[in-house]
N, C-alpha and C. Protein backbone atom coordinates (compact mmCIF):
# COMPACT_ATOMS: atom_id res chain seq x y z
N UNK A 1 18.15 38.65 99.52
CA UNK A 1 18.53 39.81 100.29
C UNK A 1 19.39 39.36 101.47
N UNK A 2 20.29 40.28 101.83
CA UNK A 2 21.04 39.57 102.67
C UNK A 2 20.94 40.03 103.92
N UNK A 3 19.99 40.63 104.25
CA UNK A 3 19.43 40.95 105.86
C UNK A 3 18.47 40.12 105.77
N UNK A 4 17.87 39.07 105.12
CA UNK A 4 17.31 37.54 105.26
C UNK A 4 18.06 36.88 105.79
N UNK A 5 19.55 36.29 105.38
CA UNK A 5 20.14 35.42 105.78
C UNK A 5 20.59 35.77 107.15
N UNK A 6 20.56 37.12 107.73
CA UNK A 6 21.28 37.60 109.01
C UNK A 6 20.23 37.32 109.96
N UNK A 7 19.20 37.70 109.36
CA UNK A 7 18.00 37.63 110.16
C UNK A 7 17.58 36.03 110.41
N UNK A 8 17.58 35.64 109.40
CA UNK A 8 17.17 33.60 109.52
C UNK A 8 18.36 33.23 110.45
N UNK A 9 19.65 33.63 110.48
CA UNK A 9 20.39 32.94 111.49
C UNK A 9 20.64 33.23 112.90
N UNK A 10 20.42 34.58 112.92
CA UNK A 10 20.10 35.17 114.34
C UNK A 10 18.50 34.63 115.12
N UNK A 11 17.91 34.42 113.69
CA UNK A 11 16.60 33.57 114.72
C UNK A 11 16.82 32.24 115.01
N UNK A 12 17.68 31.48 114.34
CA UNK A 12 17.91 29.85 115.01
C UNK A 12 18.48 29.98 116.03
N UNK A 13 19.56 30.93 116.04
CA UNK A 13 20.16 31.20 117.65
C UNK A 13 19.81 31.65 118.90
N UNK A 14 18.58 32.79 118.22
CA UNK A 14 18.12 32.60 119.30
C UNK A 14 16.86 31.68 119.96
N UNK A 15 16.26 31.21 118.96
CA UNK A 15 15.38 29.60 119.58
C UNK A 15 16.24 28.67 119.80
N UNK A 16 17.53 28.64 119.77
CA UNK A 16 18.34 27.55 120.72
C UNK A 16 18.82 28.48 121.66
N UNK A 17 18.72 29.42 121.90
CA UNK A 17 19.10 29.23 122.87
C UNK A 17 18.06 29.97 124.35
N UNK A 18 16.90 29.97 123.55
CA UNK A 18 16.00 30.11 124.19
C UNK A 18 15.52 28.57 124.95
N UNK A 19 15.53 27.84 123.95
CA UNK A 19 15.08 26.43 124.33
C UNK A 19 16.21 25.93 125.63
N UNK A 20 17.20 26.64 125.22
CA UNK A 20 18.15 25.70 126.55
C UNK A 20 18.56 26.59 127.51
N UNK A 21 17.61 27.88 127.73
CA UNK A 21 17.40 28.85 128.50
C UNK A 21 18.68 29.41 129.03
N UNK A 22 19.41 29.83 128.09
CA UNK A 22 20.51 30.61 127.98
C UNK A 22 19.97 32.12 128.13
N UNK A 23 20.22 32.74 128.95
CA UNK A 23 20.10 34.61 129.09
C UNK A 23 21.35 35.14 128.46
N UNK A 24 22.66 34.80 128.72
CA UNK A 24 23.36 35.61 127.66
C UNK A 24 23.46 35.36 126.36
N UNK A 25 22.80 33.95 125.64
CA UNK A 25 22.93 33.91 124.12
C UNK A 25 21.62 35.00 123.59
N UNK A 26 20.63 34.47 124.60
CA UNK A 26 18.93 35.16 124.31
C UNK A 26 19.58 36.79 123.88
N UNK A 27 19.91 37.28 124.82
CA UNK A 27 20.50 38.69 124.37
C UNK A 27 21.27 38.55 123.68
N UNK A 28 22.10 38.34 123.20
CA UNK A 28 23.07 38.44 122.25
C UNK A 28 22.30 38.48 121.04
N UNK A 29 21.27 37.03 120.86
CA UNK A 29 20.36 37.23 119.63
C UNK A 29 19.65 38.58 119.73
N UNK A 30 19.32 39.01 120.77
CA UNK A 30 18.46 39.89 120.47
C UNK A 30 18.75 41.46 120.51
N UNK A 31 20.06 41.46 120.91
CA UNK A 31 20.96 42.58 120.66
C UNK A 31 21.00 42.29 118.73
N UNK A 32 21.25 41.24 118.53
CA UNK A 32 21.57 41.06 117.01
C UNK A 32 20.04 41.44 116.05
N UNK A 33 19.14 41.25 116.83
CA UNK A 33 17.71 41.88 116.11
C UNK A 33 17.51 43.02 116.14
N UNK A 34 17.86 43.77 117.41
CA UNK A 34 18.13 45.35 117.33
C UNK A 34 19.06 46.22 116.32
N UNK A 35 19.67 45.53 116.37
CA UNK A 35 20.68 46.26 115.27
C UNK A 35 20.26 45.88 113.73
N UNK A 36 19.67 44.57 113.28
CA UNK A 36 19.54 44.82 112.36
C UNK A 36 18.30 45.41 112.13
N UNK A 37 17.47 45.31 112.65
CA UNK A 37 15.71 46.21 112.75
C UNK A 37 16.64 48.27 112.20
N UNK A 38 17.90 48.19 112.94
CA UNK A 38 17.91 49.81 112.67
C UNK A 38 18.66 49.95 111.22
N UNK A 39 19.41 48.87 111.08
CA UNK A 39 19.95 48.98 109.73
C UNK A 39 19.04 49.08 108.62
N UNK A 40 18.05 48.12 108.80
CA UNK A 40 17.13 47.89 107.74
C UNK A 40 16.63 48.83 107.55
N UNK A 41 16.11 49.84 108.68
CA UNK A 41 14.78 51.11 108.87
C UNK A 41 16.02 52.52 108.32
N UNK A 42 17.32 52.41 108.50
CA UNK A 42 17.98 53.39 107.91
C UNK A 42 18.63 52.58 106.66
N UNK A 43 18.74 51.64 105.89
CA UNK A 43 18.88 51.45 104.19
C UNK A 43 17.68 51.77 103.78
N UNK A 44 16.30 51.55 103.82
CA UNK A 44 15.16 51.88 103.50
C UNK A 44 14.62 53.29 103.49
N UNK A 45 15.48 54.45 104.61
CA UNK A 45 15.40 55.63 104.30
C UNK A 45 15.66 56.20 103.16
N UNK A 46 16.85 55.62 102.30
CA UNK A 46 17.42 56.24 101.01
C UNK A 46 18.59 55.07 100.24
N UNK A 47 18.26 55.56 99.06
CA UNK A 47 19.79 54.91 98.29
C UNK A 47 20.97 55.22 98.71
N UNK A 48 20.69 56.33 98.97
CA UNK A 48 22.11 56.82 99.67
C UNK A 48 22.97 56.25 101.06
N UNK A 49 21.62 56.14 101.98
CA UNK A 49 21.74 55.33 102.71
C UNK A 49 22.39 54.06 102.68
N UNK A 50 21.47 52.90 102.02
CA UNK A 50 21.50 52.02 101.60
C UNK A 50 23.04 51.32 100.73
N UNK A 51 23.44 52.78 100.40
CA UNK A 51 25.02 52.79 98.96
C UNK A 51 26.31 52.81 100.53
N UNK A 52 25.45 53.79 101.61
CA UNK A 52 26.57 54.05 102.75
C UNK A 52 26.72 52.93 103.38
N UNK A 53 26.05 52.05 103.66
CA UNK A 53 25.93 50.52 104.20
C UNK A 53 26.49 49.64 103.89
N UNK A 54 26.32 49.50 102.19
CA UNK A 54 27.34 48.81 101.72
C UNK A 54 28.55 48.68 101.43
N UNK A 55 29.12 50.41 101.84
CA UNK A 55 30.37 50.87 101.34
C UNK A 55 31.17 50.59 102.89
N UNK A 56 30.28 50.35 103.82
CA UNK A 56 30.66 50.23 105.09
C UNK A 56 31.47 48.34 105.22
N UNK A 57 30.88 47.54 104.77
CA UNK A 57 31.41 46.38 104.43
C UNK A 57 32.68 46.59 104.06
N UNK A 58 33.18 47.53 103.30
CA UNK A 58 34.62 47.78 102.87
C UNK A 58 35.56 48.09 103.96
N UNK A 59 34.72 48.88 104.38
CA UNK A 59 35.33 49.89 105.25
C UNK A 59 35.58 48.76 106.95
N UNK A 60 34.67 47.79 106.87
CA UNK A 60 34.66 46.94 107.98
C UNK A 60 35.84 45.77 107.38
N UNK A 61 35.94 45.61 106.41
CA UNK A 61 37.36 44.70 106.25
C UNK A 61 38.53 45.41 106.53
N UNK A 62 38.26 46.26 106.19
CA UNK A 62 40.13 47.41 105.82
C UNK A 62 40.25 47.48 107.50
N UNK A 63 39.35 47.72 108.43
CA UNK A 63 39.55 47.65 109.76
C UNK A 63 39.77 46.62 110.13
N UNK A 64 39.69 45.49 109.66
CA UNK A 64 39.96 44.22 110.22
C UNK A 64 41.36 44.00 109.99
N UNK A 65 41.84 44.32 108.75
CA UNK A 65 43.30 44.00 108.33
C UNK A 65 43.78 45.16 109.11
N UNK A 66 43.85 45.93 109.38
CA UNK A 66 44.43 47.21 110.05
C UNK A 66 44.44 47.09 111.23
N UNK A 67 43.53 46.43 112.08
CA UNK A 67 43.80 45.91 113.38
C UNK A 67 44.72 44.84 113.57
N UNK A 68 45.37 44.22 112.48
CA UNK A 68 46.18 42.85 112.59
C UNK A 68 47.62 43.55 113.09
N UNK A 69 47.66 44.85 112.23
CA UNK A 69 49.03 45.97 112.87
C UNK A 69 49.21 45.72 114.01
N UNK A 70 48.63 45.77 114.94
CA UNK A 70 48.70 46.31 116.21
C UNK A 70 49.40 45.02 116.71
N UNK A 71 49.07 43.81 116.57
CA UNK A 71 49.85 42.44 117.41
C UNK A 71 51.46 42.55 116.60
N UNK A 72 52.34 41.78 117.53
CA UNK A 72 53.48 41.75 117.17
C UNK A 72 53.62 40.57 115.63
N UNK A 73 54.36 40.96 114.94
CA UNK A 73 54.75 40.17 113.24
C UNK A 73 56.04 40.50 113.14
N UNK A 74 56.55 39.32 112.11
CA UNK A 74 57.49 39.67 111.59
C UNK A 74 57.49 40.89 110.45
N UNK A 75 58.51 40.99 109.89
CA UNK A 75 58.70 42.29 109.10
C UNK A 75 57.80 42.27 107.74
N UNK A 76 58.36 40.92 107.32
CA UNK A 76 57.76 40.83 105.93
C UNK A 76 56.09 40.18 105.99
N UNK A 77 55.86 40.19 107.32
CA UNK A 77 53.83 40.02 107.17
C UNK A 77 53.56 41.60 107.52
N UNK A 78 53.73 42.09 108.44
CA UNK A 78 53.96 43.56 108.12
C UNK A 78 54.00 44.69 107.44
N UNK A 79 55.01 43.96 106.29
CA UNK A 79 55.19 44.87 105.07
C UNK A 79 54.04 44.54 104.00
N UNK A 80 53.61 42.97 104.11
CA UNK A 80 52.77 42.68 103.32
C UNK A 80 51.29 42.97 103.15
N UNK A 81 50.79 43.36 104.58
CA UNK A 81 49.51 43.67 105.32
C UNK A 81 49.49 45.39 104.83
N UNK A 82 50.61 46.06 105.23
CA UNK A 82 50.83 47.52 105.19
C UNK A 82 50.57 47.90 103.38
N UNK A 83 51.01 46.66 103.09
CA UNK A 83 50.49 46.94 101.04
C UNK A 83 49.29 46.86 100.77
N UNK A 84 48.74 45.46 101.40
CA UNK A 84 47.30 45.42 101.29
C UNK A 84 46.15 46.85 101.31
N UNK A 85 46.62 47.42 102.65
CA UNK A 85 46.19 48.43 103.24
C UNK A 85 46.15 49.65 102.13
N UNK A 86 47.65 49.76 101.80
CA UNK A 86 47.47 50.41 100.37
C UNK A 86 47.01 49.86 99.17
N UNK A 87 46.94 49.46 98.61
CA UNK A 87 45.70 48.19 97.21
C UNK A 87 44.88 48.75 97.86
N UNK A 88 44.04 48.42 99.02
CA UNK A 88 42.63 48.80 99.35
C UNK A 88 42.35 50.29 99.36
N UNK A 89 42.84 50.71 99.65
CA UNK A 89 42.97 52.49 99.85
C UNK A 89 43.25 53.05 97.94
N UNK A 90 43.90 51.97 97.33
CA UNK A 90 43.98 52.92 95.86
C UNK A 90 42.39 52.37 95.48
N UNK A 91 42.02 50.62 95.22
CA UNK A 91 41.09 50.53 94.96
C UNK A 91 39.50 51.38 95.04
N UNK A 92 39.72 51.72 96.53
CA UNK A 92 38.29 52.06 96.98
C UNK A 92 37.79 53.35 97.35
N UNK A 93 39.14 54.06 97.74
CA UNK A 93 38.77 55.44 97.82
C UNK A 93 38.42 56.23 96.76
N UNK A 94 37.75 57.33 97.37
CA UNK A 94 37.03 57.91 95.70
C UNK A 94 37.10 59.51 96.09
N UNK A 95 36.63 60.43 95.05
CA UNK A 95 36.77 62.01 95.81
C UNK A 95 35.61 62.01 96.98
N UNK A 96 34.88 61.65 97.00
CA UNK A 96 33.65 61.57 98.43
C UNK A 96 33.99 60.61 99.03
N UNK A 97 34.83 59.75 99.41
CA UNK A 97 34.91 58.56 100.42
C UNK A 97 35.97 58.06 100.40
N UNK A 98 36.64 57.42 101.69
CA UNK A 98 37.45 57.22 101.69
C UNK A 98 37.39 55.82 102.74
N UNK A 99 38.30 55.13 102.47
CA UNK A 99 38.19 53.81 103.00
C UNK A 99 38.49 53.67 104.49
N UNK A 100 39.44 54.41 104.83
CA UNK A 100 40.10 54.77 106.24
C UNK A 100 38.88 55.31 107.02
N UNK A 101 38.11 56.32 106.86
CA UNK A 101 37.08 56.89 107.24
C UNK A 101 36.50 55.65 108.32
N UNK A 102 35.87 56.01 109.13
CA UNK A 102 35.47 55.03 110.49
C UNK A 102 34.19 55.16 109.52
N UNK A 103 33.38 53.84 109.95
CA UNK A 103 32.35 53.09 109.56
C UNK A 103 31.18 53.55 110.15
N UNK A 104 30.00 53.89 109.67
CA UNK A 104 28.68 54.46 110.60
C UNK A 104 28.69 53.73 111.72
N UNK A 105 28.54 54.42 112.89
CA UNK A 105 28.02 53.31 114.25
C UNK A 105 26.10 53.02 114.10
N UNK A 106 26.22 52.05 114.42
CA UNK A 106 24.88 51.46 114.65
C UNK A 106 24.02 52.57 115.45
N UNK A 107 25.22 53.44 116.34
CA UNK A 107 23.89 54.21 117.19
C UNK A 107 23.79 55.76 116.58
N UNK A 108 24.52 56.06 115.81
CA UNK A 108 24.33 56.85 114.90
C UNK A 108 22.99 56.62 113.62
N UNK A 109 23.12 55.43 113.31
CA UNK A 109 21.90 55.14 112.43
C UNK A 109 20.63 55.17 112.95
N UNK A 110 20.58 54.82 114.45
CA UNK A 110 19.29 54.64 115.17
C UNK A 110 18.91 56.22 115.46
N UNK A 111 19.83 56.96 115.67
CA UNK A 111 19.44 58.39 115.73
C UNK A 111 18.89 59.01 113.93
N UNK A 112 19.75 58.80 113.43
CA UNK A 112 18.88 58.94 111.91
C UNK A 112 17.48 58.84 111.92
N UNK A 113 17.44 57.74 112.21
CA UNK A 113 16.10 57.02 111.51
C UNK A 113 15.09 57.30 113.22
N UNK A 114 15.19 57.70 113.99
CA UNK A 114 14.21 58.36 115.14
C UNK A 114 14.07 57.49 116.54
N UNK A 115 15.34 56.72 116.23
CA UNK A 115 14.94 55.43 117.56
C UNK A 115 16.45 54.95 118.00
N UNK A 116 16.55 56.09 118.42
CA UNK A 116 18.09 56.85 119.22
C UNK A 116 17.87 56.10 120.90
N UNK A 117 16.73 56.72 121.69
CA UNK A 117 16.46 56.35 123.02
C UNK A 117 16.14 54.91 122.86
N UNK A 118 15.21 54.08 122.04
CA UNK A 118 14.95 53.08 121.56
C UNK A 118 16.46 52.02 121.80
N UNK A 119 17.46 52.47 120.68
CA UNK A 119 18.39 51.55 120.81
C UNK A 119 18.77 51.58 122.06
N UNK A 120 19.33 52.86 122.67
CA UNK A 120 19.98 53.11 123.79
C UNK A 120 19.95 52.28 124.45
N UNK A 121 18.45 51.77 124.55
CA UNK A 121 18.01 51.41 125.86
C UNK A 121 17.90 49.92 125.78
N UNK A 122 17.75 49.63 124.88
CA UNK A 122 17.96 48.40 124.68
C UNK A 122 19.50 47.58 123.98
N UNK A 123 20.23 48.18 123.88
CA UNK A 123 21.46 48.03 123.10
C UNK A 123 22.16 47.58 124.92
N UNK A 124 22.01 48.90 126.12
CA UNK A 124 22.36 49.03 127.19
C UNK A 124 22.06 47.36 128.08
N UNK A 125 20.85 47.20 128.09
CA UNK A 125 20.20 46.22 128.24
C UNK A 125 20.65 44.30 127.80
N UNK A 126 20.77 44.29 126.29
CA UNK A 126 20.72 43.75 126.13
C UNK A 126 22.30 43.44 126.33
N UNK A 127 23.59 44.39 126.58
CA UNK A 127 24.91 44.01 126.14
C UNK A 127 25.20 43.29 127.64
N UNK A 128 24.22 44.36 128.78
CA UNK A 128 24.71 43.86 130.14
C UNK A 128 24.56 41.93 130.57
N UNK A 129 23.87 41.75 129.78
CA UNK A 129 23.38 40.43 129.77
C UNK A 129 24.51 39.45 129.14
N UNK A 130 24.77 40.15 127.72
CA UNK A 130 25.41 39.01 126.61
C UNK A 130 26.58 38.92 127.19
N UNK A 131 27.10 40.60 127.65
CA UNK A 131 28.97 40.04 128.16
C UNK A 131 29.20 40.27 129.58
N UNK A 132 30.62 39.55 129.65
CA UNK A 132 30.50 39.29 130.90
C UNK A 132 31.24 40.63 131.93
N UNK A 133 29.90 41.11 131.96
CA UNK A 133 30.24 42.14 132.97
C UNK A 133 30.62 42.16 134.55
N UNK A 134 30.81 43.28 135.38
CA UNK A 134 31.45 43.03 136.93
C UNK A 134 29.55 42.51 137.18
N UNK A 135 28.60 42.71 136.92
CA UNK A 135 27.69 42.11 137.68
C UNK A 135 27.13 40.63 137.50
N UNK A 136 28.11 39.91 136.36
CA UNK A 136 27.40 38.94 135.82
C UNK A 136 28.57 38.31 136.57
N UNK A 137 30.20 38.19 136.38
CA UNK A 137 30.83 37.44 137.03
C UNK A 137 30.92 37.61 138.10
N UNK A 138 30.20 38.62 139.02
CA UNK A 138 30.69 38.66 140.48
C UNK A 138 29.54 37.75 141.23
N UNK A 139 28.46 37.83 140.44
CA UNK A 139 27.34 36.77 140.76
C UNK A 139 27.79 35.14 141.62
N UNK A 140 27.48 34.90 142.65
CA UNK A 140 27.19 33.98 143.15
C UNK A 140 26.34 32.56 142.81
N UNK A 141 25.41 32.60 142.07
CA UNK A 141 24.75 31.35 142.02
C UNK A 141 25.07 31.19 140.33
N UNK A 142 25.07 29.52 140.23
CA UNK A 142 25.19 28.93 139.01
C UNK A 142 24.50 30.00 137.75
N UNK A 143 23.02 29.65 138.06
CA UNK A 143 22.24 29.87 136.99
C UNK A 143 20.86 31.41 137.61
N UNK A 144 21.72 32.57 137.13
CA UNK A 144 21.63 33.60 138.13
C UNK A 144 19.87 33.81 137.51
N UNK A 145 19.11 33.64 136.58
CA UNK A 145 17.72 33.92 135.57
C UNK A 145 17.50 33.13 135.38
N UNK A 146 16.41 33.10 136.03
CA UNK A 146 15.48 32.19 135.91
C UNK A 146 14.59 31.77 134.36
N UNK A 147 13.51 31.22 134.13
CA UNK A 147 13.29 31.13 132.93
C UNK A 147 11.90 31.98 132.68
N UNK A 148 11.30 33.02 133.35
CA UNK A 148 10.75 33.42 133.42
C UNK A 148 11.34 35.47 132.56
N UNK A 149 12.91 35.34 133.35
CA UNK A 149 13.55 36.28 132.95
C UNK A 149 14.34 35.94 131.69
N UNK A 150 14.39 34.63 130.91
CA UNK A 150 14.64 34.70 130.24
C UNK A 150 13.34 34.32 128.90
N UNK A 151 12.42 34.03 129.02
CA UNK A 151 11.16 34.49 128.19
C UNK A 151 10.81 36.12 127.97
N UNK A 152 11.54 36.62 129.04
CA UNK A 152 11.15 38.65 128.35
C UNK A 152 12.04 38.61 127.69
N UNK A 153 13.43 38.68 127.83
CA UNK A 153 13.93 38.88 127.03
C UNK A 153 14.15 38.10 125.59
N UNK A 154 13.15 36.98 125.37
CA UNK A 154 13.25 36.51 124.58
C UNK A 154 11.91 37.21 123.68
N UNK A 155 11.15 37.71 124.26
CA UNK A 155 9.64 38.65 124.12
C UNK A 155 10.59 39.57 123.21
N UNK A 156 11.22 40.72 124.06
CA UNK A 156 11.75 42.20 123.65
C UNK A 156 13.04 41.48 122.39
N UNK A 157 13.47 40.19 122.39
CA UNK A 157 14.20 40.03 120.74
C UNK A 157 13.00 40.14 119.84
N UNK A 158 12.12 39.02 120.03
CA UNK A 158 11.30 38.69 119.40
C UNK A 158 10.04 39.62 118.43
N UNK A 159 10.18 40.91 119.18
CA UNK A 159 9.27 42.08 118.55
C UNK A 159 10.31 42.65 117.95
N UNK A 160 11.79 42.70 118.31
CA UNK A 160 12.68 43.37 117.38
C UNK A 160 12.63 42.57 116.51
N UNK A 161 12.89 41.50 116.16
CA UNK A 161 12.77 40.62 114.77
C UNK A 161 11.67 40.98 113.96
N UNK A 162 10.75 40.86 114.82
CA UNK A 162 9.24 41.53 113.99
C UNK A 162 9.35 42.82 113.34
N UNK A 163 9.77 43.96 114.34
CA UNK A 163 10.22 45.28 113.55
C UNK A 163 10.85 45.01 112.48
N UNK A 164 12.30 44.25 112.31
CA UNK A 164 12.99 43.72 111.19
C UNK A 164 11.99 43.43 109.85
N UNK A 165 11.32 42.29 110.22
CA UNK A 165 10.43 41.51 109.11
C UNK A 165 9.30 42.71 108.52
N UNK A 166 8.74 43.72 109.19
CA UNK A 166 7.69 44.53 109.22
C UNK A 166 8.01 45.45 107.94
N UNK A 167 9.27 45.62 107.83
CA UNK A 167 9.79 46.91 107.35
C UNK A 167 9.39 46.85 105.61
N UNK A 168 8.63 47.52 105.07
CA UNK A 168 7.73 47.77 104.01
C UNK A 168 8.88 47.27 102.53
N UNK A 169 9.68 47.20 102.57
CA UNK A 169 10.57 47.47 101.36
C UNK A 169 11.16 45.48 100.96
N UNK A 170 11.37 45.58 103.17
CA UNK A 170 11.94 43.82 102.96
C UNK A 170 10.93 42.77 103.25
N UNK A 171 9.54 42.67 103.29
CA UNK A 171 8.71 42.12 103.63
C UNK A 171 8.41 40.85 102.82
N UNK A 172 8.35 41.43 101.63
CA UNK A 172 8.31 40.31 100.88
C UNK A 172 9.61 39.12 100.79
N UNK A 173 10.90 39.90 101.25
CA UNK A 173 11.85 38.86 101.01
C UNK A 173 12.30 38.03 102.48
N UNK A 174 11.45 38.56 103.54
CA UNK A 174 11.66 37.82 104.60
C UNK A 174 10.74 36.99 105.17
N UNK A 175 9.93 36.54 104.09
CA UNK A 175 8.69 35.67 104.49
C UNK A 175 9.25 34.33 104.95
N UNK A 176 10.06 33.93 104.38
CA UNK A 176 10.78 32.65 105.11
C UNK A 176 11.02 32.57 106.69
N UNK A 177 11.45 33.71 106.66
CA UNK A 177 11.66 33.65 108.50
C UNK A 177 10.53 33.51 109.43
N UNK A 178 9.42 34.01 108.33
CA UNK A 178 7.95 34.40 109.31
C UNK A 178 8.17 32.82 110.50
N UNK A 179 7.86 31.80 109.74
CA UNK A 179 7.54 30.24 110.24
C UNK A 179 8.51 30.33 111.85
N UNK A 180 9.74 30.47 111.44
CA UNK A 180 10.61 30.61 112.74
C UNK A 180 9.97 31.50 114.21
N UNK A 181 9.82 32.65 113.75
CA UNK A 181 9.30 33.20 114.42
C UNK A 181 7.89 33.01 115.14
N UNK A 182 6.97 32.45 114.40
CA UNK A 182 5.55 32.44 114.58
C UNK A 182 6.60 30.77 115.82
N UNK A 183 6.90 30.29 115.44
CA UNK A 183 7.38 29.03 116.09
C UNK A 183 8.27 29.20 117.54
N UNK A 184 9.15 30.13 117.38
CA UNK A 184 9.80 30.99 118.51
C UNK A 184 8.36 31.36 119.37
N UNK A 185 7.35 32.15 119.24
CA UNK A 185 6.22 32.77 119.59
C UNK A 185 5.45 31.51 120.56
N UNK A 186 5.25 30.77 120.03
CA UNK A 186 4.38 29.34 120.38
C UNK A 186 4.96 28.70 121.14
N UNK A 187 6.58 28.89 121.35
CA UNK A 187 6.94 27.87 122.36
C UNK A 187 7.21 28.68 123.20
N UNK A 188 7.01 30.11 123.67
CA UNK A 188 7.44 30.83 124.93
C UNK A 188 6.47 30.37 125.83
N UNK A 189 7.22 30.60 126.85
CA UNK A 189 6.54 29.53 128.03
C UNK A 189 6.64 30.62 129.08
N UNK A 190 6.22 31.99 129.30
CA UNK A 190 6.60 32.84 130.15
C UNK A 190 5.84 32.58 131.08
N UNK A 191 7.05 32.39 132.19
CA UNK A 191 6.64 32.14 133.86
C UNK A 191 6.23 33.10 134.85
C-alpha cells in the first residue's frame, strides 16, 4: 500500500529530526502525518473516494508540467510541453473528469470526512513552524525552541501517525511502521 511507504518515510524524518531537535523539520513531519491521517480517513470513506485520489495523482502531474509554462523557454520546449499538455488531456479526460480540473485540497477532504477544525488547527500550527515565516525569521536568538517545545510537537505528529496507522481498512498493511513509532514514543524525552 502506498500510504505505508509515505507513512514509513515521514516517520524516519521525523525521528531524525526529532533526535537532532529540529522544530521546523518536527513539523513539517508532522504536518506530513496530518495530511496523510485525512487522506487515508477520506479513501476509506468510499471507492469513489479512494478512485478521486488516485485520479488526483494525474491531475498533480499535469499541474506540474503546466506550471513549467509560466518560467521563460525557448519556443520549441514550449511547443513541446504545450503538446504534452494536450496527450495528457486526450489521454485522461473522460465525460465525468477532466484533467485540468484543480485537484481536491487536503482541507476540503478533512471537511468531508468531519475533521475540518481538526486540520485547521493543526495544518495552521504546524505550517507556522515548518516555513519560514515573519515570526520565525524576525526572531533573534539562534535556536528560538527549546527541546521541551519540540517534544509536543513531536507528541501532536506522533498521535497523527497513530490516527494514520489506526484506520480500520490500512491496519494490517501498516504494521511495519508500528516498531518506528513505538521507538519514536520511547525516546521522547519531554522537558
Amino acid at each position: 500500500m502506498r500510504f505505508v511507504r509515505a507513512l514509513n518515510s515521514t516517520a524516519f524524518e521525523f525521528l531524525r529530526a526529532h533526535r537532532e531537535g529540529r522544530a521546523g523539520a518536527i513539523a513539517w513531519s508532522a504536518r506530513n502525518f496530518l495530511e496523510l491521517s485525512i487522506w487515508i480517513d477520506y479513501c476509506c470513506v468510499s471507492e469513489g473516494n479512494a478512485k478521486r485520489f488516485r485520479e488526483d495523482s494525474v491531475r498533480d502531474m499535469y499541474g506540474l508540467v503546466a506550471s513549467v509554462l509560466k518560467d521563460d523557454m525557448t519556443a520549441d520546449v514550449r511547443s513541446d510541453l504545450e503538446s504534452l499538455l494536450g496527450d495528457m488531456r486526450k489521454v485522461f479526460d473522460g465525460p465525468t473528469r477532466k484533467i485540468s480540473e484543480g485537484y481536491k485540497r487536503v482541507a476540503k477532504a478533512a471537511a468531508e470526512v468531519g475533521r475540518e477544525r481538526e486540520f485547521a488547527s493543526f495544518n495552521r500550527l504546524f505550517s507556522k513552524m515548518a516555513h519560514p515565516t515573519a515570526f520565525l525569521v524576525n526572531l533573534d536568538i539562534e535556536k528560538p525552541f527549546d527541546r521541551g517545545f519540540c517534544s509536543s510537537l513531536f507528541v501532536e505528529g506522533g498521535a497523527l501517525a497513530m490516527k494514520s496507522r489506526n484506520t480500520e481498512p490500512t491496519r494490517t498493511y501498516v504494521q511495519s511502521m508500528a516498531p518506528h513509532i513505538r521507538y519514536a514514543f520511547n525516546g521522547c524525552r519531554c522537558a
